[in-house]
C-alpha atoms as a PDB file:
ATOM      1  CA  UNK A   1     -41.183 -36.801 -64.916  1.00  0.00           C
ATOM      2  CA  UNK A   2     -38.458 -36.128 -62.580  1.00  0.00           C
ATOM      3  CA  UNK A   3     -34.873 -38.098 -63.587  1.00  0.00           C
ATOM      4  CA  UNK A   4     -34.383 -39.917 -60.123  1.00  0.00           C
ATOM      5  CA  UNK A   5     -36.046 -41.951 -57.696  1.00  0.00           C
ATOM      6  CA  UNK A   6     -34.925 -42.266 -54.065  1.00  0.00           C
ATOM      7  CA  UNK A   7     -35.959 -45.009 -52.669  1.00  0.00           C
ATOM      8  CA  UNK A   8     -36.364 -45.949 -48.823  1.00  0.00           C
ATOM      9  CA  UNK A   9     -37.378 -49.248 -47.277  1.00  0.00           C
ATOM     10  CA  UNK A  10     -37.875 -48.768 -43.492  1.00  0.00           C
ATOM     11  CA  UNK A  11     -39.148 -50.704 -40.284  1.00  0.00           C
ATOM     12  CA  UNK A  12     -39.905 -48.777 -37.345  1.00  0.00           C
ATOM     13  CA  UNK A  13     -37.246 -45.636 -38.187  1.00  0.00           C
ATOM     14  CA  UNK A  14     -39.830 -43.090 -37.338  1.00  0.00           C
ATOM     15  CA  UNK A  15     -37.343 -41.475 -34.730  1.00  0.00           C
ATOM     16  CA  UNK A  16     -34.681 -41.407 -37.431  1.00  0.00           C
ATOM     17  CA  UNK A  17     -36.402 -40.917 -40.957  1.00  0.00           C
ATOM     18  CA  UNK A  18     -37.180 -36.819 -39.903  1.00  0.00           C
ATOM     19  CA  UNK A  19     -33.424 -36.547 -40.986  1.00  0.00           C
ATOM     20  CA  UNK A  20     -33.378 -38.186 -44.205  1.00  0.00           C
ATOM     21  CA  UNK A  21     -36.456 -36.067 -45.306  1.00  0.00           C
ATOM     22  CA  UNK A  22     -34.967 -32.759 -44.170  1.00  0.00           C
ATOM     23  CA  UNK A  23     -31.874 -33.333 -46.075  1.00  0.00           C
ATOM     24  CA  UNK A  24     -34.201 -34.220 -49.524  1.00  0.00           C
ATOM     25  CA  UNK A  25     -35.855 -30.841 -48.302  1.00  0.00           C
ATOM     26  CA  UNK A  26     -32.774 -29.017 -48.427  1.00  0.00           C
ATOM     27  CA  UNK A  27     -31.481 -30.203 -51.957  1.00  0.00           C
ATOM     28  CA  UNK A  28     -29.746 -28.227 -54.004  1.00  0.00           C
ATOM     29  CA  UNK A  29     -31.437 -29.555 -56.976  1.00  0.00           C
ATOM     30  CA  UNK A  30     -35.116 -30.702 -56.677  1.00  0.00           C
ATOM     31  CA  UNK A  31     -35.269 -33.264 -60.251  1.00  0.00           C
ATOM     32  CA  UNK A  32     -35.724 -36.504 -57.951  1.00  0.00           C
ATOM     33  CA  UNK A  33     -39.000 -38.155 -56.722  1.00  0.00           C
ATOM     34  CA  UNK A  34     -39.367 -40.015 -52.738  1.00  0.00           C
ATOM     35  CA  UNK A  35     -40.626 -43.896 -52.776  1.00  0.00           C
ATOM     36  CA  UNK A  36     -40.957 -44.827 -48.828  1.00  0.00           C
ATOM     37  CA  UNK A  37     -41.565 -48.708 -48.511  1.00  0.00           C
ATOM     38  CA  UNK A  38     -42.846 -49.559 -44.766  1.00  0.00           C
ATOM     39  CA  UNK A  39     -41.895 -52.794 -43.963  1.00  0.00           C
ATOM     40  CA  UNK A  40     -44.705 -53.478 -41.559  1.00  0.00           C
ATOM     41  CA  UNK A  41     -43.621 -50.659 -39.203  1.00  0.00           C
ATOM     42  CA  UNK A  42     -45.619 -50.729 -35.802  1.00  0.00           C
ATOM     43  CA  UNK A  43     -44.146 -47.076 -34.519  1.00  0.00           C
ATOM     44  CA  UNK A  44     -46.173 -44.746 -36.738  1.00  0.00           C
ATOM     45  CA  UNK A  45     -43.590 -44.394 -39.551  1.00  0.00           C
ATOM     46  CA  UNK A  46     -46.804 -44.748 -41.878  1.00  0.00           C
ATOM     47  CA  UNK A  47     -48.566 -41.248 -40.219  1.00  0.00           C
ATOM     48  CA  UNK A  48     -45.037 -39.950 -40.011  1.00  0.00           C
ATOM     49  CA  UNK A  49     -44.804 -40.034 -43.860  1.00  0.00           C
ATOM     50  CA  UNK A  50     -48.234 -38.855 -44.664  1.00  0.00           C
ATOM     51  CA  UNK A  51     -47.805 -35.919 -42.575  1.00  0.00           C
ATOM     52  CA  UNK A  52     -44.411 -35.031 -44.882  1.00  0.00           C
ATOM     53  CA  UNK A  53     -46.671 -35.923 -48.259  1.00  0.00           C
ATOM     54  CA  UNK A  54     -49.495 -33.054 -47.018  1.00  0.00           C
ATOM     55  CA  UNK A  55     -47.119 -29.994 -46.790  1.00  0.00           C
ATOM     56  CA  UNK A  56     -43.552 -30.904 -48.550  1.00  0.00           C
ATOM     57  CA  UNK A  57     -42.428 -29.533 -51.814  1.00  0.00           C
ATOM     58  CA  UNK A  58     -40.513 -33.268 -52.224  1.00  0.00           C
ATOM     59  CA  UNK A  59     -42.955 -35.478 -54.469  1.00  0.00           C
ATOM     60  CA  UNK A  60     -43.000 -38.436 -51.542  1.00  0.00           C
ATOM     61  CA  UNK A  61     -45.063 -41.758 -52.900  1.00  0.00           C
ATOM     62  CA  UNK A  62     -45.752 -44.056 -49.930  1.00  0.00           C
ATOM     63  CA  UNK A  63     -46.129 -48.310 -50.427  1.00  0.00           C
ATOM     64  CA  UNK A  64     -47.004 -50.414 -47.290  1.00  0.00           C
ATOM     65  CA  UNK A  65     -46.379 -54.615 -47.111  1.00  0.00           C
ATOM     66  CA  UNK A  66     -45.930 -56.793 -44.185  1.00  0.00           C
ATOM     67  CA  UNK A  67     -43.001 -57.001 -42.534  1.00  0.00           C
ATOM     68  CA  UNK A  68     -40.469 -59.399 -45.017  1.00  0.00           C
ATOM     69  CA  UNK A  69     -37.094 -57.775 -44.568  1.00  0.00           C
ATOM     70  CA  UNK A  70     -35.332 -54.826 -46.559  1.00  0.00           C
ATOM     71  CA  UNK A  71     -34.952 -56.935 -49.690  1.00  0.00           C
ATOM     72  CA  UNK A  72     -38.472 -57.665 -49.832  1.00  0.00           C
ATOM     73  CA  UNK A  73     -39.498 -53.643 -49.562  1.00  0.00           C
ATOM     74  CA  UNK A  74     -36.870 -52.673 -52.144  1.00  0.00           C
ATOM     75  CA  UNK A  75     -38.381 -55.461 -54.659  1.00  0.00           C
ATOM     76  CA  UNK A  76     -41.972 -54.040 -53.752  1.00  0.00           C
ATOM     77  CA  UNK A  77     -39.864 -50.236 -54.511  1.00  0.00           C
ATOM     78  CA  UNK A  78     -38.118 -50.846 -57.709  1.00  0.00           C
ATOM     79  CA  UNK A  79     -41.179 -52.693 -59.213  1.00  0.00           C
ATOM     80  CA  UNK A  80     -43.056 -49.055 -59.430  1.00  0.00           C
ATOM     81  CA  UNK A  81     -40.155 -47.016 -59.920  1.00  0.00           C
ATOM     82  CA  UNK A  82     -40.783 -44.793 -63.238  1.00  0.00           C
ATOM     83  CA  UNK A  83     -37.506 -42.497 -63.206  1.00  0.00           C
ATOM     84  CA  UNK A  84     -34.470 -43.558 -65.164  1.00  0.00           C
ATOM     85  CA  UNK A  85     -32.434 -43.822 -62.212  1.00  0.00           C
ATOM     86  CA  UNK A  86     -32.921 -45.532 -58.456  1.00  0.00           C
ATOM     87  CA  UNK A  87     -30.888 -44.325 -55.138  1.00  0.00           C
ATOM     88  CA  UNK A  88     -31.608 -46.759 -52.510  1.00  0.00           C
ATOM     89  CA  UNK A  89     -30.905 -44.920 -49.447  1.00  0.00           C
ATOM     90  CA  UNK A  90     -31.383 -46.757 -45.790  1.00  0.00           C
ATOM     91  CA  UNK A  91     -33.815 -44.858 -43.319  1.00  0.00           C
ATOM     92  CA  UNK A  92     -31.086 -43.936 -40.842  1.00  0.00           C
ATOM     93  CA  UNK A  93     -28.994 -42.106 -43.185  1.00  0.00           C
ATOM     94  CA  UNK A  94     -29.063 -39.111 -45.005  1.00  0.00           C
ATOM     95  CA  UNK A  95     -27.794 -36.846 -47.592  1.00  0.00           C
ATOM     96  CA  UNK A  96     -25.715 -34.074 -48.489  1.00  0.00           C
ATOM     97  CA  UNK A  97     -27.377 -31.387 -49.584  1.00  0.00           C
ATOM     98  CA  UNK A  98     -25.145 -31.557 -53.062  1.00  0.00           C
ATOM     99  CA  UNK A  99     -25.628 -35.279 -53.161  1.00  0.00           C
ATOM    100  CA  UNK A 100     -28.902 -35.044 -56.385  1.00  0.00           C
ATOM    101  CA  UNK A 101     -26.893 -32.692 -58.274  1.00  0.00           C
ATOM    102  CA  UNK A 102     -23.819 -34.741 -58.397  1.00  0.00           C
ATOM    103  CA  UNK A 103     -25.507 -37.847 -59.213  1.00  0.00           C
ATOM    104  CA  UNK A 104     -27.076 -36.030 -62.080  1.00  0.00           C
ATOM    105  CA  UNK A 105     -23.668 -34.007 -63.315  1.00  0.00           C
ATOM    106  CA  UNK A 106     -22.542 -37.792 -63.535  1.00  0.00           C
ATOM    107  CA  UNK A 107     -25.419 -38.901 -65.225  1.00  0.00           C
ATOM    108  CA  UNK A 108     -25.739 -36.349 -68.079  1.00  0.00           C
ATOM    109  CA  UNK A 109     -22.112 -37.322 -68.525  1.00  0.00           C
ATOM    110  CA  UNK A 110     -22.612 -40.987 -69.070  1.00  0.00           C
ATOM    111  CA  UNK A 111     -25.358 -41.744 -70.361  1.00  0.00           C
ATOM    112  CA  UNK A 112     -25.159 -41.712 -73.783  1.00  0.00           C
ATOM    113  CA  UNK A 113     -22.686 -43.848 -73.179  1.00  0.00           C
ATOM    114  CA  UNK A 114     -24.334 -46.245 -71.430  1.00  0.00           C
ATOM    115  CA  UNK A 115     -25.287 -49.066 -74.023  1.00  0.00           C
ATOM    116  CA  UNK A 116     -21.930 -48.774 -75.191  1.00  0.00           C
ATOM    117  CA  UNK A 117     -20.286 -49.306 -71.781  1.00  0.00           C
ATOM    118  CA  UNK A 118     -22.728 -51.906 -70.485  1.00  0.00           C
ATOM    119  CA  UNK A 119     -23.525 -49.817 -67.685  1.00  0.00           C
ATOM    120  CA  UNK A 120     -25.872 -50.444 -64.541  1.00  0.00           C
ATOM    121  CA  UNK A 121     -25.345 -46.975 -63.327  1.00  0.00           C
ATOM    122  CA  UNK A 122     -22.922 -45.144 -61.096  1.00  0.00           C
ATOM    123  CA  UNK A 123     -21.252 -46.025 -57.594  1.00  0.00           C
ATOM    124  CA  UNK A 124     -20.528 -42.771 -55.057  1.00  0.00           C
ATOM    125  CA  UNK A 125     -18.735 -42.906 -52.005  1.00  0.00           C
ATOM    126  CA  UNK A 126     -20.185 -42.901 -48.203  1.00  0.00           C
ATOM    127  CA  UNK A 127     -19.161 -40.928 -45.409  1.00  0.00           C
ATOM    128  CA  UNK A 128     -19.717 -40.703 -42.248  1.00  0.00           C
ATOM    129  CA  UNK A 129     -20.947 -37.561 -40.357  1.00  0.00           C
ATOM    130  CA  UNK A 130     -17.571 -36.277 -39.425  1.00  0.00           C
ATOM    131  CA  UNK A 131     -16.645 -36.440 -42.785  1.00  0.00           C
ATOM    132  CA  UNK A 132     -14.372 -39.155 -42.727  1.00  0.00           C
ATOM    133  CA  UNK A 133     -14.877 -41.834 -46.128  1.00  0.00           C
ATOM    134  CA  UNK A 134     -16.647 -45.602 -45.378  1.00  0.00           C
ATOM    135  CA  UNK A 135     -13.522 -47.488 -45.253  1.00  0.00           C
ATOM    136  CA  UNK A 136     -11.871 -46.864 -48.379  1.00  0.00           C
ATOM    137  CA  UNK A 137     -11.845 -44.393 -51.552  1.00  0.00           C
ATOM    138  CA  UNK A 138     -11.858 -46.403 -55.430  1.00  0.00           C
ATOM    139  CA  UNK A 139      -8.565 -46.951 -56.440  1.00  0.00           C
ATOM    140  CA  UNK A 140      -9.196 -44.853 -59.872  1.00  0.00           C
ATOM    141  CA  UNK A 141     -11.581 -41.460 -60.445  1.00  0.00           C
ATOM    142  CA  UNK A 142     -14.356 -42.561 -62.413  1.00  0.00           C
ATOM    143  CA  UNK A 143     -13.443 -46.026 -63.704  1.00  0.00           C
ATOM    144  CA  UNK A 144     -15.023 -47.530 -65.768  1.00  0.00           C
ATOM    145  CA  UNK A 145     -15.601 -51.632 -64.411  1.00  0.00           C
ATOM    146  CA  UNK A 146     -18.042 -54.400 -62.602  1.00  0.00           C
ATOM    147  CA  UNK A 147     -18.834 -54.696 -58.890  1.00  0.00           C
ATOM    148  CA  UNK A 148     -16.908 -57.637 -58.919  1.00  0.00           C
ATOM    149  CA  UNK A 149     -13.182 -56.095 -60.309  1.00  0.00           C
ATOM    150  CA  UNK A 150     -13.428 -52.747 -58.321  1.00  0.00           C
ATOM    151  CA  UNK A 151     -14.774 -53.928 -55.059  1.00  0.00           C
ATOM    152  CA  UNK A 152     -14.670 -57.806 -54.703  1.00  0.00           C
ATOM    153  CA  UNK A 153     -10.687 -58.653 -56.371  1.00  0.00           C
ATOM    154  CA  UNK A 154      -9.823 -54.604 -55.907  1.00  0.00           C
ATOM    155  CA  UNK A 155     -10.372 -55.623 -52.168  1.00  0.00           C
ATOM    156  CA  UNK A 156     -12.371 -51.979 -51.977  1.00  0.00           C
ATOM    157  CA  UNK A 157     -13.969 -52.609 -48.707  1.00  0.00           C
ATOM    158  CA  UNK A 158     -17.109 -50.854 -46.816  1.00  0.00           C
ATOM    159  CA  UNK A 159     -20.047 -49.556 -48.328  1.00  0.00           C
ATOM    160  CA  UNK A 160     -20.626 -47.348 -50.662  1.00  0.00           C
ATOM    161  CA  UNK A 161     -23.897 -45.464 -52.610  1.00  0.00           C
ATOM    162  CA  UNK A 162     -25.406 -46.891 -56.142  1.00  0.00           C
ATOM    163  CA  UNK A 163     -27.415 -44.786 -58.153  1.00  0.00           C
ATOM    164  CA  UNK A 164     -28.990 -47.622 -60.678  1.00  0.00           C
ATOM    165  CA  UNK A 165     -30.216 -47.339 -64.231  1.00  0.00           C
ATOM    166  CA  UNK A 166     -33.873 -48.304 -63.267  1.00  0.00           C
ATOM    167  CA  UNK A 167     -34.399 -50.590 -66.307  1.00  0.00           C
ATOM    168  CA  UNK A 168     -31.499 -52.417 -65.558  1.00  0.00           C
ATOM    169  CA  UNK A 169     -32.315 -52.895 -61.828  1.00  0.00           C
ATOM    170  CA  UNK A 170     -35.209 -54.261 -62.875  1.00  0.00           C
ATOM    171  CA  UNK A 171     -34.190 -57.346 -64.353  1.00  0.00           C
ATOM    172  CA  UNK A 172     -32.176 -58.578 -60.808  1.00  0.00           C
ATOM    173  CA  UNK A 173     -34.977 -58.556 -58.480  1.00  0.00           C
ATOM    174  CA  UNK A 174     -33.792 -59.852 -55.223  1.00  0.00           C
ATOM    175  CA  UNK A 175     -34.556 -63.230 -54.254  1.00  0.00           C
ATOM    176  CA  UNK A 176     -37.312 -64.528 -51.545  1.00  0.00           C
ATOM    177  CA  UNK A 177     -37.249 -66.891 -49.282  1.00  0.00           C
ATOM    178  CA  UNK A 178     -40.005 -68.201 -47.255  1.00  0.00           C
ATOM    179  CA  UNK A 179     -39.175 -68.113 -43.932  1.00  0.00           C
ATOM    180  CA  UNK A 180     -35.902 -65.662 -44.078  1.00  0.00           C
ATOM    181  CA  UNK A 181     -36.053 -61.688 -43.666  1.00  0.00           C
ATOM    182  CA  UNK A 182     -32.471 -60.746 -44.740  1.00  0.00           C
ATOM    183  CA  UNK A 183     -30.893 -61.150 -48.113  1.00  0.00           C
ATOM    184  CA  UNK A 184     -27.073 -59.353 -48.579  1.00  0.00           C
ATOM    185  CA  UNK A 185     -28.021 -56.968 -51.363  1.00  0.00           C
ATOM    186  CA  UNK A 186     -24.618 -58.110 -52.931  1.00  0.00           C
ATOM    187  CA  UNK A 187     -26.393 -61.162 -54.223  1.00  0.00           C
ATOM    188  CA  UNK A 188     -28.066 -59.158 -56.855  1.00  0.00           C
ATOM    189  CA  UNK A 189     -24.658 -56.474 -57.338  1.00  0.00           C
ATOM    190  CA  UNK A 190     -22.729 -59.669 -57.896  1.00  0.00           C
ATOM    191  CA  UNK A 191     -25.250 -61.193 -60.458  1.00  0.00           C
ATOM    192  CA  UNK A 192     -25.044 -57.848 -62.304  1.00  0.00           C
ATOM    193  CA  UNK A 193     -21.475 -57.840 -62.429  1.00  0.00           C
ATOM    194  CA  UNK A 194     -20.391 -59.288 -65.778  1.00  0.00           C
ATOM    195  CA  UNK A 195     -22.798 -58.312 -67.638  1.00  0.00           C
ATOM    196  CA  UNK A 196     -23.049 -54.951 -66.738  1.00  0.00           C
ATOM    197  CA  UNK A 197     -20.316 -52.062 -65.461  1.00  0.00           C
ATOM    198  CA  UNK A 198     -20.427 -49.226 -62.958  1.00  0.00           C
ATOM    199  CA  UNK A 199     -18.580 -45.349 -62.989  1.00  0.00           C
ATOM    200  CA  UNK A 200     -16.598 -45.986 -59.777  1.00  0.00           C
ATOM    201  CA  UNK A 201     -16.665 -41.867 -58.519  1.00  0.00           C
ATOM    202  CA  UNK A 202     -14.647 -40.743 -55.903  1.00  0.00           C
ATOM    203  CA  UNK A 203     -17.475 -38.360 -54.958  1.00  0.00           C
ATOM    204  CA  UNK A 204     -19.206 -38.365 -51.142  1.00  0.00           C
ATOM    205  CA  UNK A 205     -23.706 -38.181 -51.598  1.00  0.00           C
ATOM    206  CA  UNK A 206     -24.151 -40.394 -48.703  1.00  0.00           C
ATOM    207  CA  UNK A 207     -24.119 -39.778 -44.861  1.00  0.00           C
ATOM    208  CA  UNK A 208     -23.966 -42.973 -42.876  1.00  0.00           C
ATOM    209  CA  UNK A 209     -23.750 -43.693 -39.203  1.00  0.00           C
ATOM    210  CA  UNK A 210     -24.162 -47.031 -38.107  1.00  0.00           C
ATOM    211  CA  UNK A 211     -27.081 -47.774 -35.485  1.00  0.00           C
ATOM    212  CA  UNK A 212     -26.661 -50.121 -32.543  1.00  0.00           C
ATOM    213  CA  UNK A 213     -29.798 -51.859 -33.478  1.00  0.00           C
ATOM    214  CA  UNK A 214     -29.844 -51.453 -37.377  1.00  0.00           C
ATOM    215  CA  UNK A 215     -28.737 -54.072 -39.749  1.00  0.00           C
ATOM    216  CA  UNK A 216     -24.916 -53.166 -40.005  1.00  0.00           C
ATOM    217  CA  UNK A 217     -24.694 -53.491 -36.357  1.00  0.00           C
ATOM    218  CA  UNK A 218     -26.951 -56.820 -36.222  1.00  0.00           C
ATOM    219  CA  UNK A 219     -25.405 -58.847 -39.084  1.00  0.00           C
ATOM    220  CA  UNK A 220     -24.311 -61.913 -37.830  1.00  0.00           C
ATOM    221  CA  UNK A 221     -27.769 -62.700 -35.894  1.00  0.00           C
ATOM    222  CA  UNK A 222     -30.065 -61.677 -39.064  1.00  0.00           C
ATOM    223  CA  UNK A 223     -27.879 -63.817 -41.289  1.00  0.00           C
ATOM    224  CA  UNK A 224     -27.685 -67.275 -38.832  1.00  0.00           C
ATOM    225  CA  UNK A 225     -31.320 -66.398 -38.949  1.00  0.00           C
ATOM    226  CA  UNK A 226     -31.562 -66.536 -42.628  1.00  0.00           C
ATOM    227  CA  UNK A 227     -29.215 -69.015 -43.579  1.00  0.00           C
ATOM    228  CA  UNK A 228     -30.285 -70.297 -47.009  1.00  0.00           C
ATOM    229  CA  UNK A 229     -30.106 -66.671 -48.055  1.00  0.00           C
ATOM    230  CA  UNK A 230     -26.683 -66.658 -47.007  1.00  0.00           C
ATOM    231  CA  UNK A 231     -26.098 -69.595 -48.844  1.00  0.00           C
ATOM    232  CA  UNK A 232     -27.144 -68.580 -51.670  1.00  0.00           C
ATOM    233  CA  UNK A 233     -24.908 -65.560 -51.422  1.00  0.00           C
ATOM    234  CA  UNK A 234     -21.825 -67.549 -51.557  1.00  0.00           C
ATOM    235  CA  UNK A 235     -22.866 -69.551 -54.075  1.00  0.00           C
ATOM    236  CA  UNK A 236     -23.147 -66.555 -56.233  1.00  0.00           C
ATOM    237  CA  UNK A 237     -19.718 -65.669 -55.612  1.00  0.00           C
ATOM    238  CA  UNK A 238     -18.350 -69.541 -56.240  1.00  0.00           C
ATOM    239  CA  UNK A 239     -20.119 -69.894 -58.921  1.00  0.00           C
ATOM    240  CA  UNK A 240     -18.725 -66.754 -60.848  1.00  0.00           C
ATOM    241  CA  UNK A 241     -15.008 -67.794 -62.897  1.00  0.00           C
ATOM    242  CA  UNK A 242     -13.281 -65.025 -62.000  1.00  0.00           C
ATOM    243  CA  UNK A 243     -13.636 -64.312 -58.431  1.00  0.00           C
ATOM    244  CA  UNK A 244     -10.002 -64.608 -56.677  1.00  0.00           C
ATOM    245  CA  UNK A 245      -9.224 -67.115 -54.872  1.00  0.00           C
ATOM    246  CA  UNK A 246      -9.254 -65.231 -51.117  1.00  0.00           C
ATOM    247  CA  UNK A 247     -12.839 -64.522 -51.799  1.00  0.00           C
ATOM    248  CA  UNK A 248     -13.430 -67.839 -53.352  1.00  0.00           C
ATOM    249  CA  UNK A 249     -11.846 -69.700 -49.911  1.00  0.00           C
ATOM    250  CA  UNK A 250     -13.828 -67.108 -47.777  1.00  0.00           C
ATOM    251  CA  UNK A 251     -17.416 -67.604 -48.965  1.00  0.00           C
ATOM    252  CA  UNK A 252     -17.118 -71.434 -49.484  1.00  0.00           C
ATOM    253  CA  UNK A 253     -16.386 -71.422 -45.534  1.00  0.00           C
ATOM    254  CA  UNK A 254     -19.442 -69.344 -45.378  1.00  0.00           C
ATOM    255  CA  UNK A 255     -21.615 -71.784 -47.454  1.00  0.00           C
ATOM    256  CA  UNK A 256     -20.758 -74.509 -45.205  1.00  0.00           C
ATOM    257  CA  UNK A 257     -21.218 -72.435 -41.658  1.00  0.00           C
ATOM    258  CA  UNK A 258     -24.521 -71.347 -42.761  1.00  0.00           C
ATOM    259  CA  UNK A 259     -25.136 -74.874 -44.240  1.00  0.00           C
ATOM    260  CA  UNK A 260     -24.633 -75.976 -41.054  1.00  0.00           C
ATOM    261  CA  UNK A 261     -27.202 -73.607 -39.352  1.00  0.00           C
ATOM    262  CA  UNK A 262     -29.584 -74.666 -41.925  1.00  0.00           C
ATOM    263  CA  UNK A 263     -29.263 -78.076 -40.724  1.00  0.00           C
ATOM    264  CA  UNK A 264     -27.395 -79.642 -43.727  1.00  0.00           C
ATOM    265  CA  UNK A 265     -25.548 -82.712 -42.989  1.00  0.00           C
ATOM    266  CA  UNK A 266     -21.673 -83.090 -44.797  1.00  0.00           C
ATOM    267  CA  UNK A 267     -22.804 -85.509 -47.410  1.00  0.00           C
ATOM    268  CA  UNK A 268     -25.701 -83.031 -48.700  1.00  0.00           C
ATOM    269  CA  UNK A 269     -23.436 -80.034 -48.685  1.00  0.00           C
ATOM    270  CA  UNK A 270     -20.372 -81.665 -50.378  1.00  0.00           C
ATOM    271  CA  UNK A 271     -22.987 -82.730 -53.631  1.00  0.00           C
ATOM    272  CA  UNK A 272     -24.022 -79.419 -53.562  1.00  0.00           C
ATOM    273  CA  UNK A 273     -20.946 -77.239 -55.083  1.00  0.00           C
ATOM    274  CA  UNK A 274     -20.544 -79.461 -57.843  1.00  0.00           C
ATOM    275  CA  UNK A 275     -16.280 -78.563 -59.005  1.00  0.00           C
ATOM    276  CA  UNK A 276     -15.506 -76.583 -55.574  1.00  0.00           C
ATOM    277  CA  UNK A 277     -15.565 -80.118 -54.226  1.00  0.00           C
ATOM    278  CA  UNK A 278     -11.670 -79.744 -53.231  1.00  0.00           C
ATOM    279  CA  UNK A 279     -12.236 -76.508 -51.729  1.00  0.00           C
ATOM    280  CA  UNK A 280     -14.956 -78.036 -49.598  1.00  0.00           C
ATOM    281  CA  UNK A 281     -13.002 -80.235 -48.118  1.00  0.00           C
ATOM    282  CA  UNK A 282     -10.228 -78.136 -47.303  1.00  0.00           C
ATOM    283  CA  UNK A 283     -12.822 -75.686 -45.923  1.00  0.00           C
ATOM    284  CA  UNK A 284     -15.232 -78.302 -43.829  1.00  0.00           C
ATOM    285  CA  UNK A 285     -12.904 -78.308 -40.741  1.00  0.00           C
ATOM    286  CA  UNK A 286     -12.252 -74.883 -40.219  1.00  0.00           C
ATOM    287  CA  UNK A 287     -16.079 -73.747 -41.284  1.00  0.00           C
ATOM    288  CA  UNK A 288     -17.188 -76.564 -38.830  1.00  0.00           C
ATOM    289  CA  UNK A 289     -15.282 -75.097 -36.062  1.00  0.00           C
ATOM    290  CA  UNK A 290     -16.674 -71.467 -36.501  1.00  0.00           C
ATOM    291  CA  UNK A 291     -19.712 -73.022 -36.689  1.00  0.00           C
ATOM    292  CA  UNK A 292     -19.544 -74.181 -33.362  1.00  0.00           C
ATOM    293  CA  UNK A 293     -18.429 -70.659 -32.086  1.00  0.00           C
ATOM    294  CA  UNK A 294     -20.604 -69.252 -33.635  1.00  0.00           C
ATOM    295  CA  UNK A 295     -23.602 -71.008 -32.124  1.00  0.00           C
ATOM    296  CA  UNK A 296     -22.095 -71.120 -28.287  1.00  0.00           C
ATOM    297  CA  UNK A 297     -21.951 -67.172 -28.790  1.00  0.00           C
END
């Protein structure tokens, strides 16, 4: 059984997904498995796949579901991954053609280690295709800490690229909401952190460049679109003790702009967060009036 599992929820990437596979083609170290999710793709991304799975020396496993949104493929995904590890990686990107080695130099490093750390697996960084790092490097080679002390109170900002202990992942499936189609994966990352720990490695396997039309580029219409998904992401972060207070200020005026958009009335939202009551009401004016802008725009 190979050690790692890529896996790729897409929706109608078929122009784009050519480059992802070529770069898992060109590998410089073949121990990793394909798992393509189509999310209900109408442009022949299924075809496009099966093609790959007739002639490729990748092992490429194909699922299909209705379209639900990215967090609803990935559940589908990670429910029959096999491989120790998972390396969610977006249809528009791509990889270095180090990127499975490094992973797995990392990995044989750690991971007799990792009951004894508490780790969920490792974080990498992203870069774009000039080279240039996502936003910011970690402040320390390979430390050892949560999501939540590295990249929520270190202030590390962008994104970067988790390779997951599989068992692990497992356990934090993402939440589903009837009705919604996007979920910020940092819901689950969050509810991990505390429990479990990351290596925090200073080390590019991820090639990112934001589409026009993808989710990065999108954001704000998905998430008024889903807002008790977005709600439920800033509960997360309120309810967690030892998230500073920025953070803490920023998602409780988050909670009550989506609130809003979901049609929740001051009365229902101000029961709702229980001891951030104070916060609330230092946050319901300002929130209100994004709200507003918000909605005109």
């Amino acid at each position: 059984m190979k050690t790692i599992t890529i896996l790729t929820p897409t929706y109608n990437r078929r122009n784009y997904l050519g480059k992802l596979y070529e770069s898992l083609c060109g590998q410089t170290c073949m121990d990793f498995c394909w798992l393509v999710v189509d999310d209900g793709s109408t442009d022949g991304t299924v075809g496009q796949v099966q093609g790959w799975m007739q002639e490729s020396k990748v092992e490429i496993g194909l699922l299909s579901k209705p379209n639900g949104g990215k967090h609803t493929a990935l559940n589908m995904g990670i429910g029959q991954v096999r491989t120790e590890l998972t390396f969610i990686v977006d249809s528009d990107d791509y990889l270095p053609k180090e990127a499975v080695r490094t992973i797995l130099e990392y990995h044989r490093k750690y991971r007799g280690q990792k009951d004894r750390l508490r780790l969920c697996g490792y974080s990498f960084l992203r870069c774009y295709s000039n080279g240039e790092v996502n936003t910011a490097y970690f402040r320390k080679e390979e430390e050892v800490a949560t999501y939540l002390q590295v990249r929520i109170n270190g202030n590390i900002g962008g994104d970067k690229a988790e390779a997951f202990y599989t068992d692990i992942l497992k356990k934090y499936p993402f939440p589903e909401i009837a009705g919604e189609k996007f979920l910020a994966e940092d819901v689950v990352w969050m509810r991990m952190s505390g429990p479990y720990q990351m290596v925090h490695i200073n080390q590019c396997v991820y090639i990112c460049d934001y589409l026009e039309e993808g989710l990065t580029k999108t954001g704000r219409r998905m998430k008024i679109h889903s807002p008790k998904g977005m709600m439920l992401r800033s509960q997360v972060y309120l309810e967690h003790r030892r998230v500073c207070l920025k953070v803490r200020i920023k998602m409780m005026l988050l909670y009550i702009i989506y609130g809003r958009f979901d049609g929740n009335a001051f009365h229902k939202l101000f029961r709702s967060v229980g001891r951030g009551r104070f916060l609330f009401l230092l946050a319901y004016l300002p929130a209100s009036l994004i709200y507003e802008k918000w909605k005109r725009e």
